[in-house]
C-alpha atoms as a PDB file:
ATOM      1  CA  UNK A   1      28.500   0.288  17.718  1.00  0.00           C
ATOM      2  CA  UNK A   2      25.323   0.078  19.346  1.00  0.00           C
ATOM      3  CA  UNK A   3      22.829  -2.655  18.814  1.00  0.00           C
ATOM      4  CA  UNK A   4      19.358  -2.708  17.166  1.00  0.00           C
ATOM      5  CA  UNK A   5      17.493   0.417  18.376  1.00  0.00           C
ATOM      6  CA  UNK A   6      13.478   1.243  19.156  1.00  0.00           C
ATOM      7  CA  UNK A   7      11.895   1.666  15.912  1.00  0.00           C
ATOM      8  CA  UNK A   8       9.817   4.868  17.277  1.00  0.00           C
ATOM      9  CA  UNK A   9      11.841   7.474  15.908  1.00  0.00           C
ATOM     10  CA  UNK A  10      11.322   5.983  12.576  1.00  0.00           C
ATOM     11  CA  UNK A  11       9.411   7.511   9.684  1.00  0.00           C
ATOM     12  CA  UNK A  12       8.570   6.561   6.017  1.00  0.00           C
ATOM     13  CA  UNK A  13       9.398   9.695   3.829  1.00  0.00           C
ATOM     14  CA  UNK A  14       6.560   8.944   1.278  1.00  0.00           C
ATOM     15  CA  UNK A  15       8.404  10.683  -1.234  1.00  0.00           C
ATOM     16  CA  UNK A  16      11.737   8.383  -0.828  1.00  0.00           C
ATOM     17  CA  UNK A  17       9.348   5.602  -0.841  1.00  0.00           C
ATOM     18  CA  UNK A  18       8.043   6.840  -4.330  1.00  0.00           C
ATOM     19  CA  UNK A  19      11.430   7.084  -5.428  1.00  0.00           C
ATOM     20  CA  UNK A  20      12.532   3.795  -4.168  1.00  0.00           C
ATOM     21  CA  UNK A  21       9.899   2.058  -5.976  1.00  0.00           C
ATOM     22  CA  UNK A  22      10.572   3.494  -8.855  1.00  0.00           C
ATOM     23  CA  UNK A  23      14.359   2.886  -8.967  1.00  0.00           C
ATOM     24  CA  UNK A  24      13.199  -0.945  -8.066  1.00  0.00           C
ATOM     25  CA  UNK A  25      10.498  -1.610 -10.393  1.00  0.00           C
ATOM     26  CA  UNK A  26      12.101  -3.132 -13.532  1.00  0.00           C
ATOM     27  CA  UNK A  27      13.992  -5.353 -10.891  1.00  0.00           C
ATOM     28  CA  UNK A  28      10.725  -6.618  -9.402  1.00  0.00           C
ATOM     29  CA  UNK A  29       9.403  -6.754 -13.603  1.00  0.00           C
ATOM     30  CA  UNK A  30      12.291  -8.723 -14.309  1.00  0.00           C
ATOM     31  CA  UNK A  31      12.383 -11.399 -11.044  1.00  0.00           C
ATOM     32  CA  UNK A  32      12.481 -14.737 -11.751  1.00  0.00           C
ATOM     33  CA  UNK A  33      10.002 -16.715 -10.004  1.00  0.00           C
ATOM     34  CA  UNK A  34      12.075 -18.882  -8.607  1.00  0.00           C
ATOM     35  CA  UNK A  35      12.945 -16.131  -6.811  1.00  0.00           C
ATOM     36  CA  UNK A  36       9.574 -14.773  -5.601  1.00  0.00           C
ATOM     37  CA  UNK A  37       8.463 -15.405  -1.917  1.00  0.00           C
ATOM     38  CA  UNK A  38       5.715 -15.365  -0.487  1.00  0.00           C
ATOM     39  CA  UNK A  39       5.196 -13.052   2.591  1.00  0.00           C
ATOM     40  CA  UNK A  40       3.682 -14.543   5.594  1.00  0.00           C
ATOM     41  CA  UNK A  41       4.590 -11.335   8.036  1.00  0.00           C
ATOM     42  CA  UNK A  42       2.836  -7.898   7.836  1.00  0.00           C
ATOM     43  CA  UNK A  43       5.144  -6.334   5.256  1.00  0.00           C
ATOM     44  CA  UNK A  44       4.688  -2.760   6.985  1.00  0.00           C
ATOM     45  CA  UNK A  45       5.910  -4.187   9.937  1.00  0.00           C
ATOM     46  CA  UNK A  46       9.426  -5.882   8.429  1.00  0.00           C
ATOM     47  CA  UNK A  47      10.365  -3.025   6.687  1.00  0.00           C
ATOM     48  CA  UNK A  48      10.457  -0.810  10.196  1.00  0.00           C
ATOM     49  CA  UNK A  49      12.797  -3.371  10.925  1.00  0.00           C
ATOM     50  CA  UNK A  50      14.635  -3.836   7.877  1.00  0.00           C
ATOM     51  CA  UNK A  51      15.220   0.008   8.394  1.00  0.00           C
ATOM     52  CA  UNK A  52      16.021  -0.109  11.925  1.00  0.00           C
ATOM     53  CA  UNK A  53      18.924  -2.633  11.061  1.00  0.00           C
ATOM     54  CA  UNK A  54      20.134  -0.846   8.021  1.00  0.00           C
ATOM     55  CA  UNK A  55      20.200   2.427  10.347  1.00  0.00           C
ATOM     56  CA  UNK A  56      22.181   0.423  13.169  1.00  0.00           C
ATOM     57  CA  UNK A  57      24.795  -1.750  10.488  1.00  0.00           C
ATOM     58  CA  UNK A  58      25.528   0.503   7.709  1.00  0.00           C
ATOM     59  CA  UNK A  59      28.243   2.497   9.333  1.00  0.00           C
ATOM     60  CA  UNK A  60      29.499  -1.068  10.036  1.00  0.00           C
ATOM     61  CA  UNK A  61      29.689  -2.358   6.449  1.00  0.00           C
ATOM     62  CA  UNK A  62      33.565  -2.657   6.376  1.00  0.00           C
ATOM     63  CA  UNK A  63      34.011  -4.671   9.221  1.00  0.00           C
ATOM     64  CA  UNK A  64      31.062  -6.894   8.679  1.00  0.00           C
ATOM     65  CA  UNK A  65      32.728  -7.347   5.149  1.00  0.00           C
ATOM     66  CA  UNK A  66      36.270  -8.314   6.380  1.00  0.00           C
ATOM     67  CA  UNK A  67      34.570 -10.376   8.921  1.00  0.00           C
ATOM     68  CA  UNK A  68      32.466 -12.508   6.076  1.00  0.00           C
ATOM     69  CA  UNK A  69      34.461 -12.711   2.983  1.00  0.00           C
ATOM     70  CA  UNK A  70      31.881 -13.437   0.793  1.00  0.00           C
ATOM     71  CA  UNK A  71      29.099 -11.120   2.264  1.00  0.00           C
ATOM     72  CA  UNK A  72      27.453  -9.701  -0.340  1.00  0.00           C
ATOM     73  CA  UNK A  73      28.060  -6.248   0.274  1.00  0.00           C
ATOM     74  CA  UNK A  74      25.440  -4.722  -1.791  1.00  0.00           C
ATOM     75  CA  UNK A  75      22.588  -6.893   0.664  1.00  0.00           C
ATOM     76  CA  UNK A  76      23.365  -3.799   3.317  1.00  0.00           C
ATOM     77  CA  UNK A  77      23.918  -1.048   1.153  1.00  0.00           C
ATOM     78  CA  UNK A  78      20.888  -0.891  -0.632  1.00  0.00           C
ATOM     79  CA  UNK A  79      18.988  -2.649   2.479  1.00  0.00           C
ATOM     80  CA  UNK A  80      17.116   0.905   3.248  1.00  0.00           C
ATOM     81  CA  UNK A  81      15.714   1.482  -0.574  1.00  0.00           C
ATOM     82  CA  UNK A  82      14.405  -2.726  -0.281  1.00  0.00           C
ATOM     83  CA  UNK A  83      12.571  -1.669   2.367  1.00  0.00           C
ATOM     84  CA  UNK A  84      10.992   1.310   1.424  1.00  0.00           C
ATOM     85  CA  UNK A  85      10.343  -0.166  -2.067  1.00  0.00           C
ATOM     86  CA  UNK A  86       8.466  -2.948  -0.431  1.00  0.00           C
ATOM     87  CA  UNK A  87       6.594  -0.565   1.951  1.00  0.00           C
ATOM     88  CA  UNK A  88       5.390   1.354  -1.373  1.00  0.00           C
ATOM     89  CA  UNK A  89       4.448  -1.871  -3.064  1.00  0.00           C
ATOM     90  CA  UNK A  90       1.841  -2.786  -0.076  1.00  0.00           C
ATOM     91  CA  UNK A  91       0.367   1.169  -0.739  1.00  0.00           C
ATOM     92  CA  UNK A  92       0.925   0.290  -4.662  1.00  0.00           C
ATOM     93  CA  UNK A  93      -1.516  -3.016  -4.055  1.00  0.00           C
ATOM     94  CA  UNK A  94      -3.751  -0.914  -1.877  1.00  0.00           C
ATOM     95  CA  UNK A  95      -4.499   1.705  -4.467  1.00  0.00           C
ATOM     96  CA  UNK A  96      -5.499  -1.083  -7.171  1.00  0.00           C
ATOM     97  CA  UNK A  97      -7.806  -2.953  -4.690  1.00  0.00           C
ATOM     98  CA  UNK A  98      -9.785  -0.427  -3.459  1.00  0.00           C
ATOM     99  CA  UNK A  99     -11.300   2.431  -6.084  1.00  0.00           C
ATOM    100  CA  UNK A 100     -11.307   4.581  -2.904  1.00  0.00           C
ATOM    101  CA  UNK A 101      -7.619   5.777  -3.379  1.00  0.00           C
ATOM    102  CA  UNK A 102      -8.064   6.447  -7.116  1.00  0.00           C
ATOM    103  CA  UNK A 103     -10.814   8.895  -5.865  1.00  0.00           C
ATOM    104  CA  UNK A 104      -9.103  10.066  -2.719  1.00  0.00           C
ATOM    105  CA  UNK A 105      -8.750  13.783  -4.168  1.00  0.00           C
ATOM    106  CA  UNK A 106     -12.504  14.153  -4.861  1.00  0.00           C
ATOM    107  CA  UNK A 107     -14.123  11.356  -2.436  1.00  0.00           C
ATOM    108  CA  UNK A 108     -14.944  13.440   0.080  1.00  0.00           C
ATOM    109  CA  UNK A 109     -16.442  16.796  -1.028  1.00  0.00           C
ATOM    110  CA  UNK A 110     -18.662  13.788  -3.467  1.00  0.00           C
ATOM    111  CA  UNK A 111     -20.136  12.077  -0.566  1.00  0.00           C
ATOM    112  CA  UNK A 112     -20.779  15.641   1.507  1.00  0.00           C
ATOM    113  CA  UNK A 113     -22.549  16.973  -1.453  1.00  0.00           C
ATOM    114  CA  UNK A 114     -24.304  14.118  -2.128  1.00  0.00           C
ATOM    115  CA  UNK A 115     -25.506  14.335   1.752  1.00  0.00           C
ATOM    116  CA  UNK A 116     -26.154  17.870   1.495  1.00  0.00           C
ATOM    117  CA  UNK A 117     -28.426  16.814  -1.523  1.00  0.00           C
ATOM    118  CA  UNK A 118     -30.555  14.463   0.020  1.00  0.00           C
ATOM    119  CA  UNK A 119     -31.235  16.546   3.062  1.00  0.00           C
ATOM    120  CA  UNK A 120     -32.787  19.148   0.911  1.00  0.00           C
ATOM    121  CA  UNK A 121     -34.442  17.108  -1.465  1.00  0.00           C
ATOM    122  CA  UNK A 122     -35.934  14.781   1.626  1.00  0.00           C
ATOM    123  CA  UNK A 123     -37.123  17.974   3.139  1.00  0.00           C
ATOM    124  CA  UNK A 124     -39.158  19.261  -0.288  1.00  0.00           C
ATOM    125  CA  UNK A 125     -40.339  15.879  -0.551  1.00  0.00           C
ATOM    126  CA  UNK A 126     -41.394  15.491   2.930  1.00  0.00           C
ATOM    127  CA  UNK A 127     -43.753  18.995   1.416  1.00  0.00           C
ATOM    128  CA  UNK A 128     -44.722  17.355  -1.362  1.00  0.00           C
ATOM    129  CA  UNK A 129     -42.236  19.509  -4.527  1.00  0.00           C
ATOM    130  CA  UNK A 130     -40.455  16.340  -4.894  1.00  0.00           C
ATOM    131  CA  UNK A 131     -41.395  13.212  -5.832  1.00  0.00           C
ATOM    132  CA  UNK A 132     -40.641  10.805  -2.650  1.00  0.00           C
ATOM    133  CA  UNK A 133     -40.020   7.688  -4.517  1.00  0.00           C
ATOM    134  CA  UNK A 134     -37.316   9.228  -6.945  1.00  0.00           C
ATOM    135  CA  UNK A 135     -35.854  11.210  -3.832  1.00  0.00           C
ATOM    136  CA  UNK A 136     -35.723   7.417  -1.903  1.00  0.00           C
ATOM    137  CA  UNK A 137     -34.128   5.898  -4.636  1.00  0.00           C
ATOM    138  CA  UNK A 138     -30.735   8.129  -4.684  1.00  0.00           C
ATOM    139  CA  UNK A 139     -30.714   7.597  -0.980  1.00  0.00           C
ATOM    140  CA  UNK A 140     -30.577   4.042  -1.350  1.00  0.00           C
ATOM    141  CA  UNK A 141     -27.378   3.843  -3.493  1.00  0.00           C
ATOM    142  CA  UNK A 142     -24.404   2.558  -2.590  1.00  0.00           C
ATOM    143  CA  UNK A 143     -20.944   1.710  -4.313  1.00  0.00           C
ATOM    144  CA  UNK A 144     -18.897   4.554  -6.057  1.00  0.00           C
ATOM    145  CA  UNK A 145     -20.894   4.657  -9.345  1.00  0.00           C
ATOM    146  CA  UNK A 146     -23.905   4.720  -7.961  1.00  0.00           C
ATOM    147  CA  UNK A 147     -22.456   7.903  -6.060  1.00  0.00           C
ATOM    148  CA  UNK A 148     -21.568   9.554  -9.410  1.00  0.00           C
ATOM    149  CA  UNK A 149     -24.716   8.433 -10.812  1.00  0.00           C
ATOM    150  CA  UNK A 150     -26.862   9.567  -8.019  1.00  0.00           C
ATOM    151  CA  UNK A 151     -24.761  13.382  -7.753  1.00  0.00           C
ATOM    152  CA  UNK A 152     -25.623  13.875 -11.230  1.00  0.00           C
ATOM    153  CA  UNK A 153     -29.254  12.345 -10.721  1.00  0.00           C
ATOM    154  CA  UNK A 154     -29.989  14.689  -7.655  1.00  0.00           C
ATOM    155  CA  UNK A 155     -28.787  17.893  -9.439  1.00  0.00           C
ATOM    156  CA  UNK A 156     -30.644  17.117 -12.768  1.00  0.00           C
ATOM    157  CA  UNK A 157     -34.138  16.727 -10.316  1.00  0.00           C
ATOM    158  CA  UNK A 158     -33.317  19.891  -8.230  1.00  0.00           C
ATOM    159  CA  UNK A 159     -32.717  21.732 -11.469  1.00  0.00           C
ATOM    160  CA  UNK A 160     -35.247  20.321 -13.715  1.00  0.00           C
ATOM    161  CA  UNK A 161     -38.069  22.220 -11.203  1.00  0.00           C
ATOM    162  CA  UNK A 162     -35.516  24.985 -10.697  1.00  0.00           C
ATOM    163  CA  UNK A 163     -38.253  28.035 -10.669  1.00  0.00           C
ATOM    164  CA  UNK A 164     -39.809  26.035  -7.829  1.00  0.00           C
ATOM    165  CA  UNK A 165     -37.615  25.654  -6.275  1.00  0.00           C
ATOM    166  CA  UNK A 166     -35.093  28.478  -6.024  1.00  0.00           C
ATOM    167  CA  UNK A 167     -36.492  30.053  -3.213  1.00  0.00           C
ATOM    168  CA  UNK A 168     -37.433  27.602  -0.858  1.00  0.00           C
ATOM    169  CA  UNK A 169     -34.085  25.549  -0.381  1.00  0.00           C
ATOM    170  CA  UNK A 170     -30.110  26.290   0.406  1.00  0.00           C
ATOM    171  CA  UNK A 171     -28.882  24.509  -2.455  1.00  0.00           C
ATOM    172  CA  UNK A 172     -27.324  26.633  -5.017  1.00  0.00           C
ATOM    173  CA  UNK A 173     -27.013  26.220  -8.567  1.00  0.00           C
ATOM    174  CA  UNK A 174     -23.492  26.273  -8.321  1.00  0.00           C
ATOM    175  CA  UNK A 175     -23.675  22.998  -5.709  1.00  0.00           C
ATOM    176  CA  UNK A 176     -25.619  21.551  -8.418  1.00  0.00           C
ATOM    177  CA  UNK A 177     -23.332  22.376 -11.209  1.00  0.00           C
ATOM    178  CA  UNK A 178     -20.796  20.916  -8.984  1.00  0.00           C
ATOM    179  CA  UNK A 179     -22.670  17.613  -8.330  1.00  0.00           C
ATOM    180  CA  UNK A 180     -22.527  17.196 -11.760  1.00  0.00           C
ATOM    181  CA  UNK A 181     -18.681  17.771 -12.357  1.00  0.00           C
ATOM    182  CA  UNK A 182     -17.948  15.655  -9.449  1.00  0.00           C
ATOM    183  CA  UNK A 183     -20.267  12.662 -10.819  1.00  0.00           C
ATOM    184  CA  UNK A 184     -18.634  13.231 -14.381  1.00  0.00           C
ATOM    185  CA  UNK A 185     -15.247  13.286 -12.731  1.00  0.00           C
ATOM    186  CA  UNK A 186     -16.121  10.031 -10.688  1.00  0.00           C
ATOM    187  CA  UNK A 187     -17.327   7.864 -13.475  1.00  0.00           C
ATOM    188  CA  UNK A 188     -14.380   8.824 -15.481  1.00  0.00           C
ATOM    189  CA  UNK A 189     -11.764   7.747 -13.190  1.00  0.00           C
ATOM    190  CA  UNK A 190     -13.315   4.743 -12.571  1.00  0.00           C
ATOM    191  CA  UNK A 191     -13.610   3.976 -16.500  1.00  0.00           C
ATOM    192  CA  UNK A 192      -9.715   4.701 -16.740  1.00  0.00           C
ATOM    193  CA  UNK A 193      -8.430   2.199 -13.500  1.00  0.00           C
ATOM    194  CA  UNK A 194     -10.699  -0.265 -15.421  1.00  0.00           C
ATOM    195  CA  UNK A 195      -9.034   0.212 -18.545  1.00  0.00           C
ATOM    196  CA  UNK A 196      -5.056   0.037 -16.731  1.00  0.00           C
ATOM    197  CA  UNK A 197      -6.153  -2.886 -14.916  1.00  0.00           C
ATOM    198  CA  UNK A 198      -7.986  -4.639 -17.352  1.00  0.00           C
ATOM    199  CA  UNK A 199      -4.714  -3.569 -20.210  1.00  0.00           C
ATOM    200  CA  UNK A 200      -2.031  -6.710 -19.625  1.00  0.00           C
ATOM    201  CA  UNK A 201       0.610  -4.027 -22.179  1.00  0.00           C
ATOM    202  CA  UNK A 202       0.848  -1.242 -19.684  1.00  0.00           C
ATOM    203  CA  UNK A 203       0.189  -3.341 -16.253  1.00  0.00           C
ATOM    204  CA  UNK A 204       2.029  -6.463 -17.105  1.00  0.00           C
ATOM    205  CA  UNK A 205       2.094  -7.504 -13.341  1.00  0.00           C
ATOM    206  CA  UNK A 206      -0.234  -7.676 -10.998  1.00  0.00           C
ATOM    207  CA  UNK A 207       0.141  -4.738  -7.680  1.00  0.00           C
ATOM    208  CA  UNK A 208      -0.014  -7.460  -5.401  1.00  0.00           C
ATOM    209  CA  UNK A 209       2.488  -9.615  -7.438  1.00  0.00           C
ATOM    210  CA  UNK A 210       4.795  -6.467  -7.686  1.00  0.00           C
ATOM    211  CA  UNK A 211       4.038  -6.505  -3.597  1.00  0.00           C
ATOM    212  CA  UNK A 212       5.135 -10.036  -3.467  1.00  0.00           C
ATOM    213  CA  UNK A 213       8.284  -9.681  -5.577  1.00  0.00           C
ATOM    214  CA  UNK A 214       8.901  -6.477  -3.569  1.00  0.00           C
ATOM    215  CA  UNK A 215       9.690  -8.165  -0.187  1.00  0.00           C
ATOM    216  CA  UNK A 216      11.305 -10.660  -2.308  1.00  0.00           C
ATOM    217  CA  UNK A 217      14.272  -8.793  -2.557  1.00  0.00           C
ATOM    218  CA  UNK A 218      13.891  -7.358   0.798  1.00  0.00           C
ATOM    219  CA  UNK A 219      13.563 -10.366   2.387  1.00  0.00           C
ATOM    220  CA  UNK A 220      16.484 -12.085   0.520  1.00  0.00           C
ATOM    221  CA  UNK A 221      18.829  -9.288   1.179  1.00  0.00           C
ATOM    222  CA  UNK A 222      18.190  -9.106   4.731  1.00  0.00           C
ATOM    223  CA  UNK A 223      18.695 -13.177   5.082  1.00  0.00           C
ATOM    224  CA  UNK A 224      22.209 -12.571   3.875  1.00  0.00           C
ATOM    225  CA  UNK A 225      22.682  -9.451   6.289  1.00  0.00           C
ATOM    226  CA  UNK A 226      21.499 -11.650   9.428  1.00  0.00           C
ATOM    227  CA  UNK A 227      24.249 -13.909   8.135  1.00  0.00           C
ATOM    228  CA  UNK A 228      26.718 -11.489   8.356  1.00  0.00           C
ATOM    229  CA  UNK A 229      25.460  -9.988  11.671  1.00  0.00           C
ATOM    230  CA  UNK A 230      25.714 -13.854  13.022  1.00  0.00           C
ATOM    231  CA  UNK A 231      29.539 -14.200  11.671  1.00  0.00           C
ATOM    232  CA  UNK A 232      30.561 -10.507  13.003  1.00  0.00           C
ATOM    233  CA  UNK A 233      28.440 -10.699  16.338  1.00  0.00           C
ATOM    234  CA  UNK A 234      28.460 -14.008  17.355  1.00  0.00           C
ATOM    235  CA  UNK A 235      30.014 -13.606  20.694  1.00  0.00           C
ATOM    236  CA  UNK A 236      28.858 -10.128  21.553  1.00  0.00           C
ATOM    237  CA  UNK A 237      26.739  -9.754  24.738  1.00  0.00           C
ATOM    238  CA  UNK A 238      23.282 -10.562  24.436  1.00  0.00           C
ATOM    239  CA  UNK A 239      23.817 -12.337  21.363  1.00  0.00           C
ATOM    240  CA  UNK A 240      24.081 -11.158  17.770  1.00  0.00           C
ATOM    241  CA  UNK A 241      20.111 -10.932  16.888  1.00  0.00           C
ATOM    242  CA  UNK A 242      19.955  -7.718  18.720  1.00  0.00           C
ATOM    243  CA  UNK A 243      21.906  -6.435  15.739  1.00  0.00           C
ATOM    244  CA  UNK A 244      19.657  -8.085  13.269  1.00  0.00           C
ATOM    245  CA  UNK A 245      16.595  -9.290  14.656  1.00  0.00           C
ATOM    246  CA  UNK A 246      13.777 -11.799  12.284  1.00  0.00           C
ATOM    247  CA  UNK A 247      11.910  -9.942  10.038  1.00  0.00           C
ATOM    248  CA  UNK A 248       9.274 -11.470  12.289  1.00  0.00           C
ATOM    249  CA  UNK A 249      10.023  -9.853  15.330  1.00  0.00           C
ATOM    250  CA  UNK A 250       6.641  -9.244  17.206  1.00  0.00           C
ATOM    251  CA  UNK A 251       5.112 -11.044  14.565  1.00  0.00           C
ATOM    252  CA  UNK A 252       5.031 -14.475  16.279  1.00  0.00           C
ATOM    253  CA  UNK A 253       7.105 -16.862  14.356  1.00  0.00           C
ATOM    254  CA  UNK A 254       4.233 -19.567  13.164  1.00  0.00           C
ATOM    255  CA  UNK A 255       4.556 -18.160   9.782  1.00  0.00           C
ATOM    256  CA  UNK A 256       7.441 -17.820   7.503  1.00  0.00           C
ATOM    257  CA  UNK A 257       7.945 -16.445   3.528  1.00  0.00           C
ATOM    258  CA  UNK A 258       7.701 -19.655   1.019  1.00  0.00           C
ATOM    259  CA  UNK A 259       9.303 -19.963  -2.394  1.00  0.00           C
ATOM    260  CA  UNK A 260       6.218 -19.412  -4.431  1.00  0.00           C
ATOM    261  CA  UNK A 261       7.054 -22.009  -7.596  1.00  0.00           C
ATOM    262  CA  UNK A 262       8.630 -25.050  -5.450  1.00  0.00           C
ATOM    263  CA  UNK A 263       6.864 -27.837  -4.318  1.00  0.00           C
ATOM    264  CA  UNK A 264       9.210 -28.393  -2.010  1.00  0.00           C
ATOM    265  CA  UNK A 265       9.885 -25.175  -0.160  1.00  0.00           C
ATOM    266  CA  UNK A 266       6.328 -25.126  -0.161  1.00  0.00           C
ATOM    267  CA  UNK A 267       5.881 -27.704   1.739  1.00  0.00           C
ATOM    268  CA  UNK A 268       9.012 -26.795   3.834  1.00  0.00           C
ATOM    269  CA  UNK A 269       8.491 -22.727   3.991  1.00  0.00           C
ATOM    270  CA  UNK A 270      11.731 -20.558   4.593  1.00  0.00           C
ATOM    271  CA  UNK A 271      12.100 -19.450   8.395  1.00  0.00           C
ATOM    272  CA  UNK A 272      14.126 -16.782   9.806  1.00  0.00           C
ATOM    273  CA  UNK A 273      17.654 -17.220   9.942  1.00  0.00           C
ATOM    274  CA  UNK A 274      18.776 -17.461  13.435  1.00  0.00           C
ATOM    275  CA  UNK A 275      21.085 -19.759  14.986  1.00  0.00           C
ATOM    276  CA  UNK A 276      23.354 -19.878  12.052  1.00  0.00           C
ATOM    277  CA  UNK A 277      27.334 -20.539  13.203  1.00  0.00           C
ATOM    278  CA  UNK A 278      29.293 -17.646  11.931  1.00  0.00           C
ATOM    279  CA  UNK A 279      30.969 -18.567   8.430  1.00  0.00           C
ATOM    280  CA  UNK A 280      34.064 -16.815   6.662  1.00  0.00           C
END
């Protein structure tokens, strides 16, 4: 077989990511946290290669098996979903942090129109059919309600002098019925991710805890593959980490996960496997 391979060839299939989550999450609801580490590596990074190492040793399952007696088998077999679960955990975390990915779909035509807005109304200010101060004060917002808020506040002015001011700008009434919409649309998905975030009965666990549990499993099954790769590849040229390098590879190696409930692993946090004697 050949050893661990470049990583550049390697892509995340959102989709299979998705799924893998999926499968995984009442696994990561259900994780003891005893069991929970926590991640000091750039999770995106460790799962390239966590899939690298699943691509190079799967085929190699067998052998690694009747090498190691007591390998647990299912540690490589499932190695691939582990990784892309915890790779959809970190975009999981990212989507309940930041209110920008809730609004991703409408986000951009908002802050366009909103632009488009101002320009006019700055311009009939600057002309005196707009009052300046009202016109400054939508331009100083900032934050995603005060985007809704101010979309909604811009068309309401523009159309509330509407006979004015038909025929002297390029904003149509359908831009400002739009405004409106989009503000309406804003505000409401922000009132919702409050609600799911703020509702302990349908988000029990945290994203970033569900992150953390996430490369728990990754991270525990791949210990237990490096210990098989060590017992199968001790003696092969080069040495048997090309075959399963650290999680941490590239990383540095400063930092390692930590057993988040015990004292004493805290104090003591879990490195790398690596010059482990073969066993079995």
């Amino acid at each position: 077989m050949s050893p661990h391979r470049d990583m550049s060839d390697l892509h995340i299939d959102p989709n299979a990511a998705q799924a893998a989550y999926a499968r995984l999450l009442p696994r990561l609801q259900t994780l003891k946290a005893s069991e929970v580490v926590i991640p000091s590596v750039e999770v995106t990074k460790a799962v390239m290669v966590a899939l690298a190492t699943h691509r190079a040793l799967a085929p190699e399952l067998d052998a690694m098996s009747a090498v190691l007696k007591d390998f647990k088998r299912e540690s490589l077999a499932e190695l691939d979903v582990l990784a892309l679960a915890a790779w959809q955990a970190v975009i999981e975390e990212r989507n309940e942090n930041d209110p920008a990915h809730f609004l991703a779909e409408v986000l951009p035509e908002a802050l366009k129109l909103k632009s488009d807005l101002l320009t006019a109304a700055t311009a009939l200010a600057a002309r005196g059919r707009l009052p300046t101060t009202v016109v400054e004060g939508y331009a100083a917002g900032t934050g995603h309600e005060d985007l809704a808020n101010d979309l909604a506040g811009l068309a309401q002015l523009f159309q509330s002098r509407w006979s004015d001011l038909a025929n002297r700008t390029d904003i149509s009434e359908a831009e400002l019925e739009r405004a409106k919409s989009l503000g309406a649309t804003i505000l409401a998905r922000l009132a919702l991710r409050r609600v799911v975030l703020s509702d302990p009965r349908r988000h029990p666990l945290s994203a970033s805890e569900l992150r953390r549990r996430a490369f728990s499993l990754l991270f525990t099954a791949y210990e237990e593959v490096r210990r098989a790769a060590a017992a199968t590849y001790w003696y092969s040229p080069g040495g048997w980490e090309r075959f399963a390098p650290s999680l941490w590879s590239g990383q540095g190696r400063g930092g390692a996960a930590r057993r988040e409930t015990d004292p004493a692993r805290q104090a003591n946090p879990v490195v790398p496997s690596g010059g482990e004697k073969p066993r079995g």
